[in-house]
Protein backbone atom coordinates (compact mmCIF):
# COMPACT_ATOMS: atom_id res chain seq x y z
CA UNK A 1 84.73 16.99 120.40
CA UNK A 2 82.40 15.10 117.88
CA UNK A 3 84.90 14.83 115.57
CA UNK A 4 87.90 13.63 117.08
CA UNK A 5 89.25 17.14 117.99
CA UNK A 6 89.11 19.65 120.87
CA UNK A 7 90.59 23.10 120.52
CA UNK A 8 90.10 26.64 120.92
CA UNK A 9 91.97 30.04 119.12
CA UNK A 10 92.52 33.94 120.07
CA UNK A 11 93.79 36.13 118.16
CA UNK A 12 94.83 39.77 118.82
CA UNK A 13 96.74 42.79 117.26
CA UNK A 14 99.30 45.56 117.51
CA UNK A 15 101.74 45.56 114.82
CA UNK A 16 101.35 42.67 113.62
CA UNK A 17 98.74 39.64 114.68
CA UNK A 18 98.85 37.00 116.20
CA UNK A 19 97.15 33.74 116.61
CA UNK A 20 97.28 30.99 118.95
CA UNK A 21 95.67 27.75 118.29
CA UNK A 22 95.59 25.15 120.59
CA UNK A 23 94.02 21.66 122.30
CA UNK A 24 94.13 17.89 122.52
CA UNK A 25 93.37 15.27 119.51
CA UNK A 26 90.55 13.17 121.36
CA UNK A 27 91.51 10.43 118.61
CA UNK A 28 95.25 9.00 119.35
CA UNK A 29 95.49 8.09 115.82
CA UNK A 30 95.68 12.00 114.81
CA UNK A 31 99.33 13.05 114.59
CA UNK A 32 99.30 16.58 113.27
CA UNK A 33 96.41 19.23 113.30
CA UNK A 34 96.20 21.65 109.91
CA UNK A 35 94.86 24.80 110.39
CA UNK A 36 93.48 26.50 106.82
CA UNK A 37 93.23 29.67 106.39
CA UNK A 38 90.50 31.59 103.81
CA UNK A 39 93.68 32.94 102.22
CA UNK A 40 94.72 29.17 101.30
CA UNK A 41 97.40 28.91 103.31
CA UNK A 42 97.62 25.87 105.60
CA UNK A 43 99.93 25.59 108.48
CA UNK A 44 100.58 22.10 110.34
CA UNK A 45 101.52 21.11 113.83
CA UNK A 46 103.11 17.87 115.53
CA UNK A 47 100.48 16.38 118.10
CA UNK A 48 102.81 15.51 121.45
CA UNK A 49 102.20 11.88 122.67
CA UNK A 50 99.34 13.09 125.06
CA UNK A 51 97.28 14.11 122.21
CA UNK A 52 97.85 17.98 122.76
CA UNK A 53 98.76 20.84 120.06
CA UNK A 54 99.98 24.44 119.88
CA UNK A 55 100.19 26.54 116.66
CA UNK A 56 101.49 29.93 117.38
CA UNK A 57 101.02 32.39 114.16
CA UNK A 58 102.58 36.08 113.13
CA UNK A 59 100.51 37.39 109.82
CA UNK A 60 100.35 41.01 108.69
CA UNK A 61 96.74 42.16 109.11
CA UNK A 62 93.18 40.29 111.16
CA UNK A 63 92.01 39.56 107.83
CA UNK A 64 94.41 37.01 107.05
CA UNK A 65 93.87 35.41 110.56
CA UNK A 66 90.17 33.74 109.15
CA UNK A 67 90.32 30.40 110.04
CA UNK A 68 88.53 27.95 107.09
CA UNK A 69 89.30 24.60 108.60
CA UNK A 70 91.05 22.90 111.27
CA UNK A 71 92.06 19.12 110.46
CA UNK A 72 93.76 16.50 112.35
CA UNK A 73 95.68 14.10 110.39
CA UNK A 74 97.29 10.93 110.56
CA UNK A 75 101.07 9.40 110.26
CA UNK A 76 100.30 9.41 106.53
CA UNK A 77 98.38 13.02 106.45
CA UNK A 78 95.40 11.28 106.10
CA UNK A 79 92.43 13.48 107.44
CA UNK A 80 90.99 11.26 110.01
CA UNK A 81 89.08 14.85 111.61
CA UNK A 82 87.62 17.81 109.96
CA UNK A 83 85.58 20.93 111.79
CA UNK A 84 84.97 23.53 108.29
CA UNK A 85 84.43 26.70 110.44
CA UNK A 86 83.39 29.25 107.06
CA UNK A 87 81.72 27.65 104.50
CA UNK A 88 83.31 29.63 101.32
């Protein structure tokens, strides 16, 4: 919660994987939350007007499921909040 963000993730498997990502922007300036992947990829979510988020995502195999980053922007995409969860 230091940095303007609370959240959590799972993720689990069959087929394909799934991962849910999901909390409240502490910081009512913070409009969408971007998750990063180590693949890249980035993947961005509206904040509702009580400051909570939900990211629901599909991907082929656990490996692409590492989670780099998790930002929360502003109106502008600004990054007003940034937790780097692997450092490569």
């Amino acid at each position: 919660g230091e940095n303007g963000l609370l959240y959590s993730w799972r993720s689990w498997g069959g087929e394909e994987y799934e991962l849910v990502v999901y909390g409240r922007a502490q910081d009512s300036r913070i409009r969408q939350v971007e998750v990063e992947f180590l693949t890249g990829e980035t993947r961005r979510q509206e904040v509702t007007k009580d400051g909570a988020f939900l990211l629901v995502e599909s991907r082929g195999t656990s490996d692409d499921f590492y989670v780099k980053a998790i930002r929360g922007l502003d109106q502008g995409g600004s990054i007003l909040a940034e937790d780097v969860i692997i450092k490569r």
